[in-house]
PDB file of N, CA and C in Angstrom:
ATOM      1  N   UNK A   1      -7.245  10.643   4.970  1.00  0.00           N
ATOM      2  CA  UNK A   1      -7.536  10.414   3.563  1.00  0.00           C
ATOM      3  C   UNK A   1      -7.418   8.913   3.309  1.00  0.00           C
ATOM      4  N   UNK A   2      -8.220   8.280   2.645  1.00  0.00           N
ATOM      5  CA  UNK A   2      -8.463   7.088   2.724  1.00  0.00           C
ATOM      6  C   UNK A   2      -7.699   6.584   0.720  1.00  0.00           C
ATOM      7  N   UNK A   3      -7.417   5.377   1.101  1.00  0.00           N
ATOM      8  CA  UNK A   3      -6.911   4.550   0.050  1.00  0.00           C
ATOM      9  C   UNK A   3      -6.832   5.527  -1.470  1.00  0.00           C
ATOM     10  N   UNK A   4      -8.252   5.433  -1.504  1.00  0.00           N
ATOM     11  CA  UNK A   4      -9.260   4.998  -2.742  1.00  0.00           C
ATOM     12  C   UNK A   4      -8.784   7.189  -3.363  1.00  0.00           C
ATOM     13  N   UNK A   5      -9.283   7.913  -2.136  1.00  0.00           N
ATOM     14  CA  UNK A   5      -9.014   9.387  -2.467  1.00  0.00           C
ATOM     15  C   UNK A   5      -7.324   9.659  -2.529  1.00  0.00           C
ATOM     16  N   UNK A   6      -6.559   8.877  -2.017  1.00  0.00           N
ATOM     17  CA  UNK A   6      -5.516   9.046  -2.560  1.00  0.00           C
ATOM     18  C   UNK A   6      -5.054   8.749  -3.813  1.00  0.00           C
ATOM     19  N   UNK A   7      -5.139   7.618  -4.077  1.00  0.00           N
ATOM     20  CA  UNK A   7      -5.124   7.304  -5.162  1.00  0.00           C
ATOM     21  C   UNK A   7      -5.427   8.037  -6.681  1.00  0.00           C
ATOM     22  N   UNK A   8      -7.070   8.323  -6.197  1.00  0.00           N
ATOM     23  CA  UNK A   8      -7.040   9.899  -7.040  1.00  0.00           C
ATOM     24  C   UNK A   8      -6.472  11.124  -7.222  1.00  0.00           C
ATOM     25  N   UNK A   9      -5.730  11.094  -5.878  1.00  0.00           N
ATOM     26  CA  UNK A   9      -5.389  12.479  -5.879  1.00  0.00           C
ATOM     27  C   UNK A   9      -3.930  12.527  -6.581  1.00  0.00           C
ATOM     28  N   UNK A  10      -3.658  11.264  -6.727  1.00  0.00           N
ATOM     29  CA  UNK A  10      -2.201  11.216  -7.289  1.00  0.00           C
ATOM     30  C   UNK A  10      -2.381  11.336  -9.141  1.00  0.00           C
ATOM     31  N   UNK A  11      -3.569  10.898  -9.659  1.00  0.00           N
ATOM     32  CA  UNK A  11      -4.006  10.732 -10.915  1.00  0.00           C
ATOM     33  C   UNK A  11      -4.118  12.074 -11.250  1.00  0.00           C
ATOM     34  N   UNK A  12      -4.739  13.083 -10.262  1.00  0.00           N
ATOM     35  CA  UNK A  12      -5.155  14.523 -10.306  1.00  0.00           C
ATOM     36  C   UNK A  12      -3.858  15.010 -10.687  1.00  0.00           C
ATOM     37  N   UNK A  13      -2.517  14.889  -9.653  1.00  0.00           N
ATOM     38  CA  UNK A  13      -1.424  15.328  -9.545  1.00  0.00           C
ATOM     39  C   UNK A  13      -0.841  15.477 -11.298  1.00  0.00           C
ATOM     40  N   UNK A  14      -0.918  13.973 -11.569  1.00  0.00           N
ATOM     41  CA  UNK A  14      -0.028  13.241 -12.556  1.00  0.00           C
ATOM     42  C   UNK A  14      -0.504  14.359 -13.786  1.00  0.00           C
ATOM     43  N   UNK A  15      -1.732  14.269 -13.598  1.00  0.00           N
ATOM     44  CA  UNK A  15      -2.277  15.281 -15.436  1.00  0.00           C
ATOM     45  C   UNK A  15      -2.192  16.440 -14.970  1.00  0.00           C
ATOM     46  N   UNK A  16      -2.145  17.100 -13.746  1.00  0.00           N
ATOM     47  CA  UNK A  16      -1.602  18.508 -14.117  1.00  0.00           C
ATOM     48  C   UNK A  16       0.311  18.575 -14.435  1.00  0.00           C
ATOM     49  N   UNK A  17       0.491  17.690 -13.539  1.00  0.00           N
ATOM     50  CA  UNK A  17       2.052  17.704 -14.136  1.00  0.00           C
ATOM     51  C   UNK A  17       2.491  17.978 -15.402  1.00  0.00           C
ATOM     52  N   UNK A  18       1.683  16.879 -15.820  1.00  0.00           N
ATOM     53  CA  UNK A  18       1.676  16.470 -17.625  1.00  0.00           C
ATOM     54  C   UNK A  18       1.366  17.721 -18.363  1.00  0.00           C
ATOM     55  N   UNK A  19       0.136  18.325 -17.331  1.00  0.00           N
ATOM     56  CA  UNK A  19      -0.650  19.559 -18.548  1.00  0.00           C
ATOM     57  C   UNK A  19      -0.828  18.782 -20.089  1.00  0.00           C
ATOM     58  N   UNK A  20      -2.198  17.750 -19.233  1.00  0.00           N
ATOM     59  CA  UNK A  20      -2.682  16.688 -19.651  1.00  0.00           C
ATOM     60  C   UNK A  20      -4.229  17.140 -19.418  1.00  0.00           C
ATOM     61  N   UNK A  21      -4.872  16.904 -20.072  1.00  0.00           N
ATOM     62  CA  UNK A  21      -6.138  16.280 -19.930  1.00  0.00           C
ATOM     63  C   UNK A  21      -6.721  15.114 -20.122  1.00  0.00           C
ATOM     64  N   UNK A  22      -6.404  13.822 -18.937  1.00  0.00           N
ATOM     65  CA  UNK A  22      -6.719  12.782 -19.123  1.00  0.00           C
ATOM     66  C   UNK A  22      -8.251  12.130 -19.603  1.00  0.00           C
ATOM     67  N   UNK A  23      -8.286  11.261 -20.568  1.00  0.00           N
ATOM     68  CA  UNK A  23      -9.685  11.149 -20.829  1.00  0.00           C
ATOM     69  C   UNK A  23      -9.852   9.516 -19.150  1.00  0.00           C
ATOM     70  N   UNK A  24     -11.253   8.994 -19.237  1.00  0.00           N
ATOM     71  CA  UNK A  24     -11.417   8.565 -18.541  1.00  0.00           C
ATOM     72  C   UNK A  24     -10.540   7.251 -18.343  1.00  0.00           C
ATOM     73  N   UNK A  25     -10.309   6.343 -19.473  1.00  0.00           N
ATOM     74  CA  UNK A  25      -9.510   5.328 -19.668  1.00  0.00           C
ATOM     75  C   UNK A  25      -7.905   5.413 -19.213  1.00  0.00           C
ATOM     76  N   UNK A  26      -7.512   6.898 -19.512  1.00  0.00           N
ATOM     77  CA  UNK A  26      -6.131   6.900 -18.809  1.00  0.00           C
ATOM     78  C   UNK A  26      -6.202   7.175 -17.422  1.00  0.00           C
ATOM     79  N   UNK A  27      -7.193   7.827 -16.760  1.00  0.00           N
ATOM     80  CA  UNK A  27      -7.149   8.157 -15.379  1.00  0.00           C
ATOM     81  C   UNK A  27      -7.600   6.890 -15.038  1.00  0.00           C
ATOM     82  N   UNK A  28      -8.225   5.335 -15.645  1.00  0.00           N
ATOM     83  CA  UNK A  28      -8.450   4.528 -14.861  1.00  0.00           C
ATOM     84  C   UNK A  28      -6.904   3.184 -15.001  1.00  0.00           C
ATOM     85  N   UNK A  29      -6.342   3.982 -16.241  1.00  0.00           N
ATOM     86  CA  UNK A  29      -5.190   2.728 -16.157  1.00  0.00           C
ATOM     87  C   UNK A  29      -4.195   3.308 -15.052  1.00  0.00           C
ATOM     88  N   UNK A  30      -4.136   4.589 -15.094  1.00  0.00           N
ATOM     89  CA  UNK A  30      -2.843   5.271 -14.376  1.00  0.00           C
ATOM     90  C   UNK A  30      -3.512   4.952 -12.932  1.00  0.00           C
ATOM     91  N   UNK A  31      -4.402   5.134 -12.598  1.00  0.00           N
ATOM     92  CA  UNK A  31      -5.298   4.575 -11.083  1.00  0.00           C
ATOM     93  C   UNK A  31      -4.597   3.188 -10.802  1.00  0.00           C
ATOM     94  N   UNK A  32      -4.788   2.693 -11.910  1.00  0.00           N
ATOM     95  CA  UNK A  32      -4.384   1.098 -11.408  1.00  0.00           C
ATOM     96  C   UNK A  32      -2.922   1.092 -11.134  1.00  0.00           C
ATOM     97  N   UNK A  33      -1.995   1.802 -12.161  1.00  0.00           N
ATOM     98  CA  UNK A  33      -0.379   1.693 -11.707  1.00  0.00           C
ATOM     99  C   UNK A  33       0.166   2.094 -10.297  1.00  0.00           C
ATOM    100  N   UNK A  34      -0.702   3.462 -10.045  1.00  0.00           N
ATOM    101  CA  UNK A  34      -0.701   3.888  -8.790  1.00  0.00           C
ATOM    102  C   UNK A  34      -1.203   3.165  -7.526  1.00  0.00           C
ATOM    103  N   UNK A  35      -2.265   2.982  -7.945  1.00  0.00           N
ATOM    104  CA  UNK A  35      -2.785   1.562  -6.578  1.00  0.00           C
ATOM    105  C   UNK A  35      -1.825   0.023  -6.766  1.00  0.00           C
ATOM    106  N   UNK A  36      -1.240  -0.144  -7.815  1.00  0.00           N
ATOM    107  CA  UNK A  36      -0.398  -1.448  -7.611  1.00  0.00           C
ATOM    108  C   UNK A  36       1.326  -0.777  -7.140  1.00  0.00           C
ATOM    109  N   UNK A  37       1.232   0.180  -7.648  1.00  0.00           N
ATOM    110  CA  UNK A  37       2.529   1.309  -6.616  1.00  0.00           C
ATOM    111  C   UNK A  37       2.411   1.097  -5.392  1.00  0.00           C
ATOM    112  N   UNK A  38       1.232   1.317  -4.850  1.00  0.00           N
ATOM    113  CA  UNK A  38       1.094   1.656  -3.177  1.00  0.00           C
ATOM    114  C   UNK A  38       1.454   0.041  -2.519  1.00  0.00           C
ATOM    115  N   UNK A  39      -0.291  -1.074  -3.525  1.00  0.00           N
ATOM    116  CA  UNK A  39       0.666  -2.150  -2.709  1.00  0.00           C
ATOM    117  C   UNK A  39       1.554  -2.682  -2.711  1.00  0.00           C
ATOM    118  N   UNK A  40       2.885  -2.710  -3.556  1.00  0.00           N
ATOM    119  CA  UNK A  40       3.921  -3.569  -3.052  1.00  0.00           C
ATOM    120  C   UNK A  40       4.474  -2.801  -2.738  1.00  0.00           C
ATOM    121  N   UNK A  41       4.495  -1.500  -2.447  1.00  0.00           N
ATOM    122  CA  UNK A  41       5.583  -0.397  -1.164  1.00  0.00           C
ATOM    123  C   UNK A  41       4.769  -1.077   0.005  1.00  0.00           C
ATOM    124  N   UNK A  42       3.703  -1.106   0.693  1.00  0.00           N
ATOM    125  CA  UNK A  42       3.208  -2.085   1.223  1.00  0.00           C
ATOM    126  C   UNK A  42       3.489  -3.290   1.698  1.00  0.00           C
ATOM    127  N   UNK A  43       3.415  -3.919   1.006  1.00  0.00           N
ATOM    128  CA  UNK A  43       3.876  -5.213   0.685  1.00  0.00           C
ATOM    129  C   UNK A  43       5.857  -5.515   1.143  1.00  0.00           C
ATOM    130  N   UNK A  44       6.377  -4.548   0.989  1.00  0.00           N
ATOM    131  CA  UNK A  44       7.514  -4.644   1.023  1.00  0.00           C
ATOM    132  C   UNK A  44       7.764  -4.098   2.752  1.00  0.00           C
ATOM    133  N   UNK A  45       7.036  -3.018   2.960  1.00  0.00           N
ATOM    134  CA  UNK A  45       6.730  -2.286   4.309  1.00  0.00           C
ATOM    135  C   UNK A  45       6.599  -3.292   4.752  1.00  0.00           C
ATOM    136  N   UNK A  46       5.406  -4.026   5.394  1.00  0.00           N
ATOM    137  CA  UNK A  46       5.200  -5.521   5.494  1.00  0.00           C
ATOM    138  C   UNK A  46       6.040  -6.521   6.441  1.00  0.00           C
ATOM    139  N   UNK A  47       6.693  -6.618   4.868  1.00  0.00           N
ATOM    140  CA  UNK A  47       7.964  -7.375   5.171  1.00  0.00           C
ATOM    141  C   UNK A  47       9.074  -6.993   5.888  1.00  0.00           C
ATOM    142  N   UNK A  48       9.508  -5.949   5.844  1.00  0.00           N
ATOM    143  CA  UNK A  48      10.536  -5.198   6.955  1.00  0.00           C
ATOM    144  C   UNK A  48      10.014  -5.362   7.985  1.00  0.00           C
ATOM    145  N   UNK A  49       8.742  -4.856   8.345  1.00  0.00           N
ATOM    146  CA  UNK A  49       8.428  -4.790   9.736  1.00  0.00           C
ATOM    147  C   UNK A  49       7.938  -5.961  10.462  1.00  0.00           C
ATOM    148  N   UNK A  50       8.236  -7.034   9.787  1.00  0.00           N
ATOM    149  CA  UNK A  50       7.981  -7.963  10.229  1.00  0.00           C
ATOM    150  C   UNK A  50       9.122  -8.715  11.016  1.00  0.00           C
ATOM    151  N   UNK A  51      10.151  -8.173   9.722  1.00  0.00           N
ATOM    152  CA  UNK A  51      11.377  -8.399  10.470  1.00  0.00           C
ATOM    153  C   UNK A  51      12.324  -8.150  10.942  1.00  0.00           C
ATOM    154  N   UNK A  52      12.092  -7.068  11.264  1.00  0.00           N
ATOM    155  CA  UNK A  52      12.569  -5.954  12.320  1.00  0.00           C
ATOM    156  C   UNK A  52      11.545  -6.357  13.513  1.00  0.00           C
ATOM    157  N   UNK A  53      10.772  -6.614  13.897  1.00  0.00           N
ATOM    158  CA  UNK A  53       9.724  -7.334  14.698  1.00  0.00           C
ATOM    159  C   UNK A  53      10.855  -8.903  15.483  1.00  0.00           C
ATOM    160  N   UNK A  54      10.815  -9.339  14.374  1.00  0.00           N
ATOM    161  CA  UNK A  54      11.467 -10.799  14.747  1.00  0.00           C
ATOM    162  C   UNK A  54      13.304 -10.565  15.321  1.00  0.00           C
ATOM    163  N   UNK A  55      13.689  -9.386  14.795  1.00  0.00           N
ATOM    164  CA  UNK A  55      15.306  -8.863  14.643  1.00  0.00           C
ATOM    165  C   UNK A  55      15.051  -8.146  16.360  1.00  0.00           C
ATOM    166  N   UNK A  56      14.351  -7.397  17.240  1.00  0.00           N
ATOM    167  CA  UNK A  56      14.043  -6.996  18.131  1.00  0.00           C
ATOM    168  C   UNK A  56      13.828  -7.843  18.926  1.00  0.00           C
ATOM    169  N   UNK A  57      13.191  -8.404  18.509  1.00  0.00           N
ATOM    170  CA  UNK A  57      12.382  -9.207  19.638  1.00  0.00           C
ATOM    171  C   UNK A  57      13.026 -11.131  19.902  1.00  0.00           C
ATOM    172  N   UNK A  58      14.203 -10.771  19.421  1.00  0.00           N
ATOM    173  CA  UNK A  58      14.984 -12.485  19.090  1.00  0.00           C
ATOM    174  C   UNK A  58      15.331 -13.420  20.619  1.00  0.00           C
ATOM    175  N   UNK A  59      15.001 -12.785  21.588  1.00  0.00           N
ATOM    176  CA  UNK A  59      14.981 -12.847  22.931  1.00  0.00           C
ATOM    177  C   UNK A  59      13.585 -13.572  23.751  1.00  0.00           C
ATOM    178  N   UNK A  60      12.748 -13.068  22.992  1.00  0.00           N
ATOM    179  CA  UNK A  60      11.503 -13.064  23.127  1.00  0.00           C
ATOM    180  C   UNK A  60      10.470 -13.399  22.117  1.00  0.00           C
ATOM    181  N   UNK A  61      10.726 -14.900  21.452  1.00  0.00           N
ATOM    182  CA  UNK A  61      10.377 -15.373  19.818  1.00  0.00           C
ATOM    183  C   UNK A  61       8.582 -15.266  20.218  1.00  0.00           C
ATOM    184  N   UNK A  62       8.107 -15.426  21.209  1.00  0.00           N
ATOM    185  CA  UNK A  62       6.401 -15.521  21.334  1.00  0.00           C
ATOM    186  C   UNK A  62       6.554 -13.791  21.058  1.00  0.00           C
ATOM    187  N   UNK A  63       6.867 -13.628  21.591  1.00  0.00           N
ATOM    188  CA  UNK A  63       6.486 -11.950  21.932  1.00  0.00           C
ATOM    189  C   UNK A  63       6.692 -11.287  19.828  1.00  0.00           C
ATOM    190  N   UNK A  64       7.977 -11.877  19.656  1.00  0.00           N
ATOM    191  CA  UNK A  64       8.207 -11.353  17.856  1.00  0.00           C
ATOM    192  C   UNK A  64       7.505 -12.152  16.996  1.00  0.00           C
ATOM    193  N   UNK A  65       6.686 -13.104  17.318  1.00  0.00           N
ATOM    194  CA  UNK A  65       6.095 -14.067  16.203  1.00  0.00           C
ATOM    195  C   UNK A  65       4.519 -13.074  16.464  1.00  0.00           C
ATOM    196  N   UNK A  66       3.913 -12.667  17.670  1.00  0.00           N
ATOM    197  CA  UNK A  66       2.820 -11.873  17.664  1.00  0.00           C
ATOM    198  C   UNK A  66       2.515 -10.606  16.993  1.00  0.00           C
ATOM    199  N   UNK A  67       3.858  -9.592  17.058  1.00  0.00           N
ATOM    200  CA  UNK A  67       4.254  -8.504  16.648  1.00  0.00           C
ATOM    201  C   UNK A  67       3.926  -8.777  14.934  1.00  0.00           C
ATOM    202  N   UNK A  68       4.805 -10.088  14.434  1.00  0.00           N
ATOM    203  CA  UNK A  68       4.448 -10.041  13.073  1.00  0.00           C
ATOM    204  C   UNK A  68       3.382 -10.150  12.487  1.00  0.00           C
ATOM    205  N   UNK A  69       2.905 -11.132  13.502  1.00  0.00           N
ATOM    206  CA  UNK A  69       1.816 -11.496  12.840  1.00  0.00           C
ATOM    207  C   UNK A  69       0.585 -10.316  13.009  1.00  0.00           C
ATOM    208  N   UNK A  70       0.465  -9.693  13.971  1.00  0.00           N
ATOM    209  CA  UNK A  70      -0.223  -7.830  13.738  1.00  0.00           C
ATOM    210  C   UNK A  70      -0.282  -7.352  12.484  1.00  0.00           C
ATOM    211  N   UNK A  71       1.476  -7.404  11.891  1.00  0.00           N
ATOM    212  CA  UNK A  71       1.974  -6.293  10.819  1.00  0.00           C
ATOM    213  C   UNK A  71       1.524  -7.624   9.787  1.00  0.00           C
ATOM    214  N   UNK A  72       1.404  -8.775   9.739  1.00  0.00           N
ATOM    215  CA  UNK A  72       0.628  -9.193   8.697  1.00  0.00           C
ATOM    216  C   UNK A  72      -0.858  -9.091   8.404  1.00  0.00           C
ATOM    217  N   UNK A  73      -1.415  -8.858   9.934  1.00  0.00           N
ATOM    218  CA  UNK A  73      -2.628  -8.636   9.989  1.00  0.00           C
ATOM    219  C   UNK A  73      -3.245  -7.337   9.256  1.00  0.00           C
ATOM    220  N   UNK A  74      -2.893  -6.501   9.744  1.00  0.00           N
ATOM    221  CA  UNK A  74      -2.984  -4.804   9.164  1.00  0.00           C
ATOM    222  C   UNK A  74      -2.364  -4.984   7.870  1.00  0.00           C
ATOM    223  N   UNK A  75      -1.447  -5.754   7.734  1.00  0.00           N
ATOM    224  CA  UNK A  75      -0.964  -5.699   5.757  1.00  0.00           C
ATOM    225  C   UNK A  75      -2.315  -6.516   5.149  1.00  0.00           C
ATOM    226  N   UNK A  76      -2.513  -7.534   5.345  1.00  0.00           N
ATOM    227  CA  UNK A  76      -3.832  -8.133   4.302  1.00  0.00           C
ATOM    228  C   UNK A  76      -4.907  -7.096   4.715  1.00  0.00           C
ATOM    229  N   UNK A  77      -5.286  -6.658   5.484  1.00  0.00           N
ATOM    230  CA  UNK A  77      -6.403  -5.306   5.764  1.00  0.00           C
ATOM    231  C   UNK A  77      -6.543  -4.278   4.608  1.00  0.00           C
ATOM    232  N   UNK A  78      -4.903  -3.949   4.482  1.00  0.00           N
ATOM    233  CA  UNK A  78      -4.621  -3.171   3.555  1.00  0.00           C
ATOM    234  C   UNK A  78      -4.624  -3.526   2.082  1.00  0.00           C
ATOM    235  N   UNK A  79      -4.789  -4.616   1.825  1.00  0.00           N
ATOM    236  CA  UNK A  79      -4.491  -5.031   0.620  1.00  0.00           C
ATOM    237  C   UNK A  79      -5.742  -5.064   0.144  1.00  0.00           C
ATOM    238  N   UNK A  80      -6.519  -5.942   1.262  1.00  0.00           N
ATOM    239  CA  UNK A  80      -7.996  -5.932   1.167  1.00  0.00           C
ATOM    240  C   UNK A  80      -8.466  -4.908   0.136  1.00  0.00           C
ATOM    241  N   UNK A  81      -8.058  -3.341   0.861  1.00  0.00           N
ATOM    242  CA  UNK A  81      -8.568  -2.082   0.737  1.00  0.00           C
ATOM    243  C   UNK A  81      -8.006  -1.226  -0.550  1.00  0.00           C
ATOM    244  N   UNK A  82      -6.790  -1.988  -1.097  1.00  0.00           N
ATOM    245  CA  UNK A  82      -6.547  -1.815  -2.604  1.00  0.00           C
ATOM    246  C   UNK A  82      -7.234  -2.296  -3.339  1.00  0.00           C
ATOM    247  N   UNK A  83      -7.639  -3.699  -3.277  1.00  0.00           N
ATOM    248  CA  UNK A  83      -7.760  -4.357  -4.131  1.00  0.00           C
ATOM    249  C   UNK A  83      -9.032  -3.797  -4.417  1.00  0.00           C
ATOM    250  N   UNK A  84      -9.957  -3.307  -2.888  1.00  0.00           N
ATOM    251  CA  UNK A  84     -11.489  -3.145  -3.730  1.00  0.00           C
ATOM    252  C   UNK A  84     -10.851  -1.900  -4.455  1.00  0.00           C
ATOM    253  N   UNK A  85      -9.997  -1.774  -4.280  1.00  0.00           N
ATOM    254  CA  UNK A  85     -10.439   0.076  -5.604  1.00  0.00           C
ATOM    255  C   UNK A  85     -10.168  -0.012  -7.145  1.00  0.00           C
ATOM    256  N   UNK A  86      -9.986  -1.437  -7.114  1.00  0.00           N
ATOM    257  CA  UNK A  86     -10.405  -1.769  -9.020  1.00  0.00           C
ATOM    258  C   UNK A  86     -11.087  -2.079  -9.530  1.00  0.00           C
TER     259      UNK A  86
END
């Protein structure tokens, strides 16, 4: 399931919770809280594993500076892939 269908599916979630019938404007603001939810759990993911990367690998600084830089790689990928869903 990709970004963009999750995202919906959490909007789906949210108004049956509610036993809501969202009109279009709230399913596109609550879209946005939810997609700025995901990236800085993200964003924060990220950052741990970056340094837990560098915390592992402190023996071997080429080997933990590559590792991070992966998990930064795949994080801007990801962000990329939020951002188009506004």
């Amino acid at each position: 399931m990709n970004l963009k269908d999750r995202s919906e599916a959490a909007v789906q979630q949210a108004g049956e919770a509610l036993g809501a019938d969202l009109s279009e404007d709230q399913r596109a603001a609550l879209a946005k809280v939810i997609e700025q939810a995901m990236a800085d759990a993200m964003k924060e993911t990220a950052a741990r594993s970056g340094e837990a990367a560098r915390n592992c690998c402190s023996h071997d600084q080429d080997m933990a500076h590559k590792i991070a830089e992966q998990i930064q790689q795949s994080h801007k990928a990801l962000i990329a892939n939020l951002s188009s869903l506004r």
